[in-house]
C-alpha atoms as a PDB file:
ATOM      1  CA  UNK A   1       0.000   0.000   0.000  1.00  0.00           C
ATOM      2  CA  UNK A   2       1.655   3.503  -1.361  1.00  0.00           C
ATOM      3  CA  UNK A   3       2.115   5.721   1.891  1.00  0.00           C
ATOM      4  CA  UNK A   4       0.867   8.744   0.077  1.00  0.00           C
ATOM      5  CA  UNK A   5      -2.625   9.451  -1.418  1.00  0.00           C
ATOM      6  CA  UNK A   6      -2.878   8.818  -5.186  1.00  0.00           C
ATOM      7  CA  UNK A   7      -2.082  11.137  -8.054  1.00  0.00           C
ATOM      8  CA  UNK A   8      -5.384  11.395  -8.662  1.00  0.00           C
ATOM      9  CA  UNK A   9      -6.803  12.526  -5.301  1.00  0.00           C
ATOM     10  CA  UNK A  10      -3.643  14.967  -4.694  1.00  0.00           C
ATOM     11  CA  UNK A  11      -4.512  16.427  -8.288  1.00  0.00           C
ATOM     12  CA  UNK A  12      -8.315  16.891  -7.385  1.00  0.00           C
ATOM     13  CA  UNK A  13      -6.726  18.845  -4.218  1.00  0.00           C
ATOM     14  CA  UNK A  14      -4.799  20.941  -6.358  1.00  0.00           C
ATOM     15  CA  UNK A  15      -7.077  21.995  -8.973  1.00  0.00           C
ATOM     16  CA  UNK A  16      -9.528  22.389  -5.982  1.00  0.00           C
ATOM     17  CA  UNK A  17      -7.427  25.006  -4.756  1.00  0.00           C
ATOM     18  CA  UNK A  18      -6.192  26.394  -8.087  1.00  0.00           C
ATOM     19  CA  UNK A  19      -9.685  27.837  -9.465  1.00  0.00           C
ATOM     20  CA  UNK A  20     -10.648  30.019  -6.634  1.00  0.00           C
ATOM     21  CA  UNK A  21      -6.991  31.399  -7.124  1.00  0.00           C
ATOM     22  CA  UNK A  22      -7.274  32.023 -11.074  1.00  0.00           C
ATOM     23  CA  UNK A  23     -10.397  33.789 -10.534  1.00  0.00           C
ATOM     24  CA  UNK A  24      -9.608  35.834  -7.766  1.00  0.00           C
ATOM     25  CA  UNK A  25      -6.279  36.849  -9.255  1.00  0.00           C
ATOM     26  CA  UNK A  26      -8.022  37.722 -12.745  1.00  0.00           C
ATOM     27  CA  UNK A  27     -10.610  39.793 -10.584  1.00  0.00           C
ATOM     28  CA  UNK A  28      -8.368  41.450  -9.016  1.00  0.00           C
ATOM     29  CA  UNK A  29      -5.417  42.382 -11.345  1.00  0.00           C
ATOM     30  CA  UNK A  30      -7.669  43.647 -13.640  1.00  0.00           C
ATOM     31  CA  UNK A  31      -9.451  45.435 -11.273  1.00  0.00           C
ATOM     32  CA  UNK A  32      -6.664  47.313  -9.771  1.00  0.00           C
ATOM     33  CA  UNK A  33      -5.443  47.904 -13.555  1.00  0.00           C
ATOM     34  CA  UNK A  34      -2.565  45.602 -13.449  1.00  0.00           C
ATOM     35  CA  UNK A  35      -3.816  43.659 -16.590  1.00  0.00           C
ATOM     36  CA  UNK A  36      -6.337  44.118 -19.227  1.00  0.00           C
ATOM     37  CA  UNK A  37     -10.122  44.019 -18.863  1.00  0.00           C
ATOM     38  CA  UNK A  38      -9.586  40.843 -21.369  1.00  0.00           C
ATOM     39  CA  UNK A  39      -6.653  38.805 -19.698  1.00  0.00           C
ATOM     40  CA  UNK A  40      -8.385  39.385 -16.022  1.00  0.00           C
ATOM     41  CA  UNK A  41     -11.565  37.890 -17.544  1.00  0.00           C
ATOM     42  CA  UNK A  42      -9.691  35.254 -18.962  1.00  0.00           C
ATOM     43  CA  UNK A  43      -8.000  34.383 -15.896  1.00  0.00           C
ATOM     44  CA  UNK A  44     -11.873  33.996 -14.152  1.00  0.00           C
ATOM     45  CA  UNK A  45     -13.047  31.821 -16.792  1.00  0.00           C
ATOM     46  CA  UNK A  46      -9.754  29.501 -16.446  1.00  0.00           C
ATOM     47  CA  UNK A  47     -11.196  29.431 -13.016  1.00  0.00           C
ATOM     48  CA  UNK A  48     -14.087  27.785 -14.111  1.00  0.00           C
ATOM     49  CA  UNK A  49     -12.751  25.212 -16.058  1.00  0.00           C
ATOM     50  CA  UNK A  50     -10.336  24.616 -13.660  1.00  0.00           C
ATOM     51  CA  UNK A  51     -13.348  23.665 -11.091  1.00  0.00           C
ATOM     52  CA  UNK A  52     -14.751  21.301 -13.696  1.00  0.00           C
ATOM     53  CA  UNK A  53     -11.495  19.159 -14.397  1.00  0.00           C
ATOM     54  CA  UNK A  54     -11.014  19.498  -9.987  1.00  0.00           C
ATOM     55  CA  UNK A  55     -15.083  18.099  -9.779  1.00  0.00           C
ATOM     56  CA  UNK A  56     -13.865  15.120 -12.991  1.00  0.00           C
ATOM     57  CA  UNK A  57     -10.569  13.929 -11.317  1.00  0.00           C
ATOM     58  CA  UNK A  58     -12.190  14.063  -7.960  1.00  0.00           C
ATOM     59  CA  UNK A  59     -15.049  11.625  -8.941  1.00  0.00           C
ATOM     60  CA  UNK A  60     -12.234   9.640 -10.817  1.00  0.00           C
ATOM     61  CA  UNK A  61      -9.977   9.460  -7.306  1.00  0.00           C
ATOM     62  CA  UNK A  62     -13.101   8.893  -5.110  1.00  0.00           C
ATOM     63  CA  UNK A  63     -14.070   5.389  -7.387  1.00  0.00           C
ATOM     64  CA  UNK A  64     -10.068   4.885  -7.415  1.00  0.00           C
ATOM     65  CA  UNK A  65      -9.944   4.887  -3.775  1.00  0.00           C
ATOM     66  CA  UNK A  66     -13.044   2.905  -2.771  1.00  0.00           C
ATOM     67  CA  UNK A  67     -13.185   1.042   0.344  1.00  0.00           C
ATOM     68  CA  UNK A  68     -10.951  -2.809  -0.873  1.00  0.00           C
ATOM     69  CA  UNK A  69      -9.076  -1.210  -3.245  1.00  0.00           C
ATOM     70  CA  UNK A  70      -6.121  -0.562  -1.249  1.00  0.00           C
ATOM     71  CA  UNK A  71      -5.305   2.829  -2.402  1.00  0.00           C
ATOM     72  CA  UNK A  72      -4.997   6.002  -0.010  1.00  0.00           C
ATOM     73  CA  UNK A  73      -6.226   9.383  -0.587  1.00  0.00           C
ATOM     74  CA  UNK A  74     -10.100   9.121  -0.233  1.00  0.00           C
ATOM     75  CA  UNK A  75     -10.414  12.171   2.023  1.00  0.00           C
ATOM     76  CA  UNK A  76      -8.387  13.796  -0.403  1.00  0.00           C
ATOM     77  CA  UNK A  77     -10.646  12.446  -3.420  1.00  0.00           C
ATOM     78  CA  UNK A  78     -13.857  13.862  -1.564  1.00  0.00           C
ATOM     79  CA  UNK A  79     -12.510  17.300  -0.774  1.00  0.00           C
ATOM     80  CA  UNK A  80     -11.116  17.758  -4.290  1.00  0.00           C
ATOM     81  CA  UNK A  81     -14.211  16.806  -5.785  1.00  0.00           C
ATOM     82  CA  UNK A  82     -16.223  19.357  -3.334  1.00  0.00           C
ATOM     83  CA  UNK A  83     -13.858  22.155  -4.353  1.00  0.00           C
ATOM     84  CA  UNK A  84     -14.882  21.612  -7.794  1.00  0.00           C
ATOM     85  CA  UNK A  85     -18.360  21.658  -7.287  1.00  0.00           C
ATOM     86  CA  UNK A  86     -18.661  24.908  -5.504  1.00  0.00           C
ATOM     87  CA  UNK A  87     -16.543  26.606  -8.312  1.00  0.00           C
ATOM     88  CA  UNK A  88     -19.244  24.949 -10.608  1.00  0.00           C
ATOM     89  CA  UNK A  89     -21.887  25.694  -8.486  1.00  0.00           C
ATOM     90  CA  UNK A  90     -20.716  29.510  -8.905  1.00  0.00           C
ATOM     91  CA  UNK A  91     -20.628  29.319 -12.380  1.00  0.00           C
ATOM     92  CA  UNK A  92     -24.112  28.755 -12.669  1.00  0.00           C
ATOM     93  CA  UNK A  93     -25.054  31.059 -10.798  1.00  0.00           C
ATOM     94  CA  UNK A  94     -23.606  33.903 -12.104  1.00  0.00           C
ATOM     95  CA  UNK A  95     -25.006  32.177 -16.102  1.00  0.00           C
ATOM     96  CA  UNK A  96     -28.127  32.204 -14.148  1.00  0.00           C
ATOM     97  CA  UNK A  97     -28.421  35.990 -13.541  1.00  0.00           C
ATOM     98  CA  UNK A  98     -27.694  36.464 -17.623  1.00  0.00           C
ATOM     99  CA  UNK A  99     -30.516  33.303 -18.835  1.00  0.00           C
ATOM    100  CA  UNK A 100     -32.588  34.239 -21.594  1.00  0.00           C
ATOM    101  CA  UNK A 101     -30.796  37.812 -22.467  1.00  0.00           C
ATOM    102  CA  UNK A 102     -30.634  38.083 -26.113  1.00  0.00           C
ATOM    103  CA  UNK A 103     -26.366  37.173 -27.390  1.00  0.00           C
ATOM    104  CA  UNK A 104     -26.110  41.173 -28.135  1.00  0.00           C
ATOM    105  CA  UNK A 105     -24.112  43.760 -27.088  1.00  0.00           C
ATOM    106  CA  UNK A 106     -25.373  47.128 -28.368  1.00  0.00           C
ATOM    107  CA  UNK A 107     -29.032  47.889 -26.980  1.00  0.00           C
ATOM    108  CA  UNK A 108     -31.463  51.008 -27.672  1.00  0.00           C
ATOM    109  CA  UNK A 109     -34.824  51.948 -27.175  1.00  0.00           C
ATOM    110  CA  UNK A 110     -35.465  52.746 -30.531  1.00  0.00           C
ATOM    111  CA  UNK A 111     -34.587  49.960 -33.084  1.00  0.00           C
ATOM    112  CA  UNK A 112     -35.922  51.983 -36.163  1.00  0.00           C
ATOM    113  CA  UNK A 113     -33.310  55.021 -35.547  1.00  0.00           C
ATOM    114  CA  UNK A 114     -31.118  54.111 -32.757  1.00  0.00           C
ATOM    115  CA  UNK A 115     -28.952  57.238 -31.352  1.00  0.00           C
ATOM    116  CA  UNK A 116     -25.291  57.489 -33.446  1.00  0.00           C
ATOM    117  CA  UNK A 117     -22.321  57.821 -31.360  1.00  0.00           C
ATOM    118  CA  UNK A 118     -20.335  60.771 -32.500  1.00  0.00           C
ATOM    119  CA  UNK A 119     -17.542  61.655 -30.234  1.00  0.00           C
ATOM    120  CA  UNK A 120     -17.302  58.109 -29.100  1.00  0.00           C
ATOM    121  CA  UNK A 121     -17.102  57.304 -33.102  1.00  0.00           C
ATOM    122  CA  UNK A 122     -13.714  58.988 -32.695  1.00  0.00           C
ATOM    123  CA  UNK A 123     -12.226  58.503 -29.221  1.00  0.00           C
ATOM    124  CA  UNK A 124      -9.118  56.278 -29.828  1.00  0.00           C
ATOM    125  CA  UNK A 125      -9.951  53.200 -27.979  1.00  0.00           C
ATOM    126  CA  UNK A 126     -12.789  52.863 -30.683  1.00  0.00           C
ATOM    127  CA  UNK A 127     -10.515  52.998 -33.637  1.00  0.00           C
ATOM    128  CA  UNK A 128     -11.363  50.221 -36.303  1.00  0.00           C
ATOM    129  CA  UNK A 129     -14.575  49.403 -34.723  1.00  0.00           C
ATOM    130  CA  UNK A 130     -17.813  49.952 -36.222  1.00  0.00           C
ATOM    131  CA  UNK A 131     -20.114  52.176 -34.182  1.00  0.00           C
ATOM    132  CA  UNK A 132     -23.104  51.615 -36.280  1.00  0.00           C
ATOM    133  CA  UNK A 133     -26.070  50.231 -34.991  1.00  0.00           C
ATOM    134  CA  UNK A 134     -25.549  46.118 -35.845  1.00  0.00           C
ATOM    135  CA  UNK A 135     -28.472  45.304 -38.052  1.00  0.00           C
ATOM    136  CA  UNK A 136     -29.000  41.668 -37.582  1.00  0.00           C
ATOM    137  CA  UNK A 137     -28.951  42.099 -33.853  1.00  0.00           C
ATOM    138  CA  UNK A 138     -32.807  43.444 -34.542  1.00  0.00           C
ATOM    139  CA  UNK A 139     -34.422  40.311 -34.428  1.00  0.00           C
ATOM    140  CA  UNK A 140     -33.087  39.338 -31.425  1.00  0.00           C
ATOM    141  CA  UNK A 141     -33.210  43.012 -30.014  1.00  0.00           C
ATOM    142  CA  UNK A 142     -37.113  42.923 -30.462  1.00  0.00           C
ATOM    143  CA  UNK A 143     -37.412  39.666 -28.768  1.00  0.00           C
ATOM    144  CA  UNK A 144     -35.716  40.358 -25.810  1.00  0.00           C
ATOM    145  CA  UNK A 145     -36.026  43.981 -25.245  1.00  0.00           C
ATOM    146  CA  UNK A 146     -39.533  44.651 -26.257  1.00  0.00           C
ATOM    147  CA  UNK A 147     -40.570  46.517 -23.229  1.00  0.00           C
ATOM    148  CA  UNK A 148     -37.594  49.334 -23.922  1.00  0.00           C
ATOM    149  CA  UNK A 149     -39.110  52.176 -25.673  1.00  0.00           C
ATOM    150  CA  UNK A 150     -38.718  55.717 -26.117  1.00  0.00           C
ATOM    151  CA  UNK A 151     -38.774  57.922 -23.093  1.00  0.00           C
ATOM    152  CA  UNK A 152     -41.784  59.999 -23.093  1.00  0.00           C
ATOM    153  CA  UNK A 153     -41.005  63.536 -20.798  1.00  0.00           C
ATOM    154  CA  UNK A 154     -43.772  66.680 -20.583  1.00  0.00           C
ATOM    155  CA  UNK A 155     -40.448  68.827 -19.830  1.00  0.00           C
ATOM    156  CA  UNK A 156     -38.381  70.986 -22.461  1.00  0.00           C
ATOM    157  CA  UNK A 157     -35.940  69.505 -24.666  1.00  0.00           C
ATOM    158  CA  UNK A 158     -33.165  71.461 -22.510  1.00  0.00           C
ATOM    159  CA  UNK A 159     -34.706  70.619 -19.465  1.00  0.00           C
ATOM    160  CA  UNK A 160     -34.861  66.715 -20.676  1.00  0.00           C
ATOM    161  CA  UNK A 161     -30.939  67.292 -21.066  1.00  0.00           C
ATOM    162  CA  UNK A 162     -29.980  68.655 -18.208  1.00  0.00           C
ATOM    163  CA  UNK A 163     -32.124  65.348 -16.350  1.00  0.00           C
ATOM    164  CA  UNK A 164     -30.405  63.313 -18.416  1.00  0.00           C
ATOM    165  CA  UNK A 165     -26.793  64.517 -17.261  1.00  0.00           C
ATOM    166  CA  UNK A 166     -28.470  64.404 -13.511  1.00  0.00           C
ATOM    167  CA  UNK A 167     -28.920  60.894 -13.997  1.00  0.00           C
ATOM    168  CA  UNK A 168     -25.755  59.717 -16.162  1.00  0.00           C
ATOM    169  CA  UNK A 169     -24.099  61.375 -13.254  1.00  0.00           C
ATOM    170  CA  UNK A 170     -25.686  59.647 -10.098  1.00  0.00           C
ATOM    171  CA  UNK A 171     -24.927  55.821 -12.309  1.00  0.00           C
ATOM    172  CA  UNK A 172     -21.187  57.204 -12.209  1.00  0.00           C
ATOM    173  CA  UNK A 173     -20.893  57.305 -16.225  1.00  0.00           C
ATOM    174  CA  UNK A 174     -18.056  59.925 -17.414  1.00  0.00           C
ATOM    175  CA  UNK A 175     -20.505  62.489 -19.499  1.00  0.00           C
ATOM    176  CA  UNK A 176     -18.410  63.645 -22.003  1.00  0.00           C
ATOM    177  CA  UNK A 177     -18.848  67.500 -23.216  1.00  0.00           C
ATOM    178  CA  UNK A 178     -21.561  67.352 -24.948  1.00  0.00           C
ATOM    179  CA  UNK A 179     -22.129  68.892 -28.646  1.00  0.00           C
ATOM    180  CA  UNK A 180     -24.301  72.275 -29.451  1.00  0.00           C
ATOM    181  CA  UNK A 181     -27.437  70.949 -30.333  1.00  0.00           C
ATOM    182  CA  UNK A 182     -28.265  70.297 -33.604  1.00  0.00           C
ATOM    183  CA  UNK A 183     -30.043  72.094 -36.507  1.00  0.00           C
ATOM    184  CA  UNK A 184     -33.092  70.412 -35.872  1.00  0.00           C
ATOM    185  CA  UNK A 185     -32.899  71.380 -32.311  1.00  0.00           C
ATOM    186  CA  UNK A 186     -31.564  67.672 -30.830  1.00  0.00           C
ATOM    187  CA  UNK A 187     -29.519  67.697 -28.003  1.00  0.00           C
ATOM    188  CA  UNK A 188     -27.242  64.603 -27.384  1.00  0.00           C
ATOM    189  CA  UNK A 189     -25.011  63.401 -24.200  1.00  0.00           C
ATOM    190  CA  UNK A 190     -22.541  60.844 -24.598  1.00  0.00           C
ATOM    191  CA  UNK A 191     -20.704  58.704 -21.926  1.00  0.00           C
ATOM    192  CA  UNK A 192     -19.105  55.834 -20.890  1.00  0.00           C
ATOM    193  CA  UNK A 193     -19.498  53.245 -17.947  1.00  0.00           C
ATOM    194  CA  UNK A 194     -16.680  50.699 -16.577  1.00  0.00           C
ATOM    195  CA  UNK A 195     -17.881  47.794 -14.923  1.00  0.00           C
ATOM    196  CA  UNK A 196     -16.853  47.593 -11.156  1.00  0.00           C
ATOM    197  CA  UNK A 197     -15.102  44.370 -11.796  1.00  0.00           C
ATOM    198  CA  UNK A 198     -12.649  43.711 -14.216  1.00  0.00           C
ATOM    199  CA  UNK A 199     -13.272  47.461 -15.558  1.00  0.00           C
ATOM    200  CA  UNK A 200     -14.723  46.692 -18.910  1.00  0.00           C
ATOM    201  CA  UNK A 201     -16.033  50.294 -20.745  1.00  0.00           C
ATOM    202  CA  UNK A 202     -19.301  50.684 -22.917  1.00  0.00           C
ATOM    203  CA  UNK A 203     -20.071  53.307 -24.369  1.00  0.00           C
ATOM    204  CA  UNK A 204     -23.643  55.145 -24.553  1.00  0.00           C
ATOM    205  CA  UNK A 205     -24.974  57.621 -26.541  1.00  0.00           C
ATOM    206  CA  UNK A 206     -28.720  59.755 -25.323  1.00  0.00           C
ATOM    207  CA  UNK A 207     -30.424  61.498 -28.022  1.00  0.00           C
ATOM    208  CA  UNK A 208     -33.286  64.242 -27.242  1.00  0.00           C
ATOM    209  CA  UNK A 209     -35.782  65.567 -29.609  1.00  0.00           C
ATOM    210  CA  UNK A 210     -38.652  67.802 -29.403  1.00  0.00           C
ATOM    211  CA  UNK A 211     -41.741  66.323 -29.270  1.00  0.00           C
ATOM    212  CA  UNK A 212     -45.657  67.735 -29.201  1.00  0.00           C
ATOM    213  CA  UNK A 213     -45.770  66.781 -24.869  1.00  0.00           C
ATOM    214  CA  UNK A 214     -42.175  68.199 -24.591  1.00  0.00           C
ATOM    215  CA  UNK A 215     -39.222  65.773 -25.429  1.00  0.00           C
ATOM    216  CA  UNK A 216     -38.549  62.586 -26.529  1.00  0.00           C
ATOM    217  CA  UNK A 217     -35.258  60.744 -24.810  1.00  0.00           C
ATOM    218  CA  UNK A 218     -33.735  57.927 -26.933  1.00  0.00           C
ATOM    219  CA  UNK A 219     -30.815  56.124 -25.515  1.00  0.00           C
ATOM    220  CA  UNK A 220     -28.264  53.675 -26.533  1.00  0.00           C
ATOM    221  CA  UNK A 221     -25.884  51.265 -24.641  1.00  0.00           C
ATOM    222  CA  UNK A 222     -22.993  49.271 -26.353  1.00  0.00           C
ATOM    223  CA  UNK A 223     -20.185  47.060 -24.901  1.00  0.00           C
ATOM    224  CA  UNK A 224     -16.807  47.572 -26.692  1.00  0.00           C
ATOM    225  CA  UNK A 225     -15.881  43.469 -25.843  1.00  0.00           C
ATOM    226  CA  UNK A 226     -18.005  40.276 -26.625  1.00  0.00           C
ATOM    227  CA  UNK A 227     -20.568  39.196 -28.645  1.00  0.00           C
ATOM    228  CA  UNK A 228     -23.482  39.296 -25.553  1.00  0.00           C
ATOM    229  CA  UNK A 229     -23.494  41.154 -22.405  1.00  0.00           C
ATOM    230  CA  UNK A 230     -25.512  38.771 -20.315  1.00  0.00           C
ATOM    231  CA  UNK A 231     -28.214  41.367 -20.314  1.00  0.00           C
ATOM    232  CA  UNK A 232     -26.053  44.601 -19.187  1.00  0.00           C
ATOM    233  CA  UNK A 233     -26.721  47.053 -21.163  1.00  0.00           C
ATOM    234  CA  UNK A 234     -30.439  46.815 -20.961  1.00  0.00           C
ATOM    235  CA  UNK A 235     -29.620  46.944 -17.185  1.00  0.00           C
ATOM    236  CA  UNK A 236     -28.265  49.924 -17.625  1.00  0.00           C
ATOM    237  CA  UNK A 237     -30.849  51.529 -19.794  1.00  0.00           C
ATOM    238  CA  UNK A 238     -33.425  50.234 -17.306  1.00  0.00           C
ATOM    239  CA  UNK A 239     -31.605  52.108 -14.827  1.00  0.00           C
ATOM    240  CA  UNK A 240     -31.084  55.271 -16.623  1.00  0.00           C
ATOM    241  CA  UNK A 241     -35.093  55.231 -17.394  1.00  0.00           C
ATOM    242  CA  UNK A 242     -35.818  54.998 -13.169  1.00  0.00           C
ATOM    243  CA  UNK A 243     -33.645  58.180 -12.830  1.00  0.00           C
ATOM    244  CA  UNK A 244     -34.927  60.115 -15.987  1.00  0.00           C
ATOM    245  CA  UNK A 245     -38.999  59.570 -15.317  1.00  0.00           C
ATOM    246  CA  UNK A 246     -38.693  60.502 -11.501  1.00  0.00           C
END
């Protein structure tokens, strides 16, 4: 009988132990700036798989270590094998709090003209990238988001703009200046919001028009990274709508 616990149930241990420290690590380096938004997030994920191939090995060491077989390390087998389950466990629920959001990442309340980004267009970090409003996320757009619609206020367009600043300011977006208003009279604020977490920026655009009651508020959320937000931006525009109608 070996004297130590098998490969197996010391690996389970190890990869047990690993995940937590991947995804703390890529939460907190990026965080704190000492990576990019992208390599801390990758470092989370790794987490996660990491807790899957602990939970496999671990079910592998507990049957290699079953009561007759003669090998050591059960304990070991059954804690790896727990480790990996709570990483998976917290995996799910954080897919949970995204399930059913549409695989988008640019949201608006007004699919037939969405808001155009102007100075964002041009900031540096959005070199290359297309700031137009994706067309064949629509579909998916009018599935998902059909309660998001134009923001209705009985208040001046100026008024409307000044709320809107009121509010971009108490989510903590960075309002950039915003342009003279245009020679139809619309008034525009753009912005951006990092995530509190591994500091990922999207950018937003808020477009204001007159309107017969007083002004009509059109806004626009879009992440710079990924293919779906997991239901963020729509977060946010849900939030910005709270702030504007009180």
């Amino acid at each position: 009988m070996s004297a130590k616990p098998t490969l197996s149930a010391r690996l389970a241990v190890q990869l047990g132990i690993a995940w937590p420290i991947s995804c703390l690590s890529g939460v907190g380096l990026a965080h704190f700036g000492a990576v990019s938004s992208r390599v801390g997030f990758a470092l989370f994920a790794l987490g996660g798989l990491l807790a899957l191939i602990a939970m496999v090995v671990g079910v592998v060491a507990v049957v290699r270590t079953r009561e007759g077989s003669g090998r050591l390390g059960r304990k070991h087998a059954f804690l790896g094998m727990a480790l990996g389950d709570a990483g998976i466990i917290l995996f799910v629920v954080l897919a949970v709090g995204g399930r059913g959001a549409p695989r988008i990442n640019d949201v608006t309340t007004n699919l037939d003209d969405p808001p155009a980004f102007v100075l964002l267009a041009n900031d540096p970090d959005n070199a290359g990238r297309d700031m137009a409003y994706p067309g064949e996320f629509a579909a998916e757009h009018a599935r998902g988001y059909s309660e998001l619609k134009s923001i209705e206020l009985s208040v001046e367009p100026d008024a409307a703009l000044a709320k809107a600043e009121q509010a971009a300011s108490e989510l903590g977006w960075h309002v950039l200046k915003a342009p003279e208003p245009g020679a139809d009279g619309t008034r525009t604020l753009e912005a951006t919001s990092t995530t509190k977490l591994f500091r990922f920026t999207d950018d937003i655009v808020v477009r204001i028009r007159k309107s017969d009651n007083g002004a009509t508020v059109d806004v626009r959320s879009k992440s710079r990274v990924g293919k779906g937000d997991m239901g963020a931006n729509a977060a946010r525009i849900r939030a910005f709508t709270e702030r504007l109608e009180i």
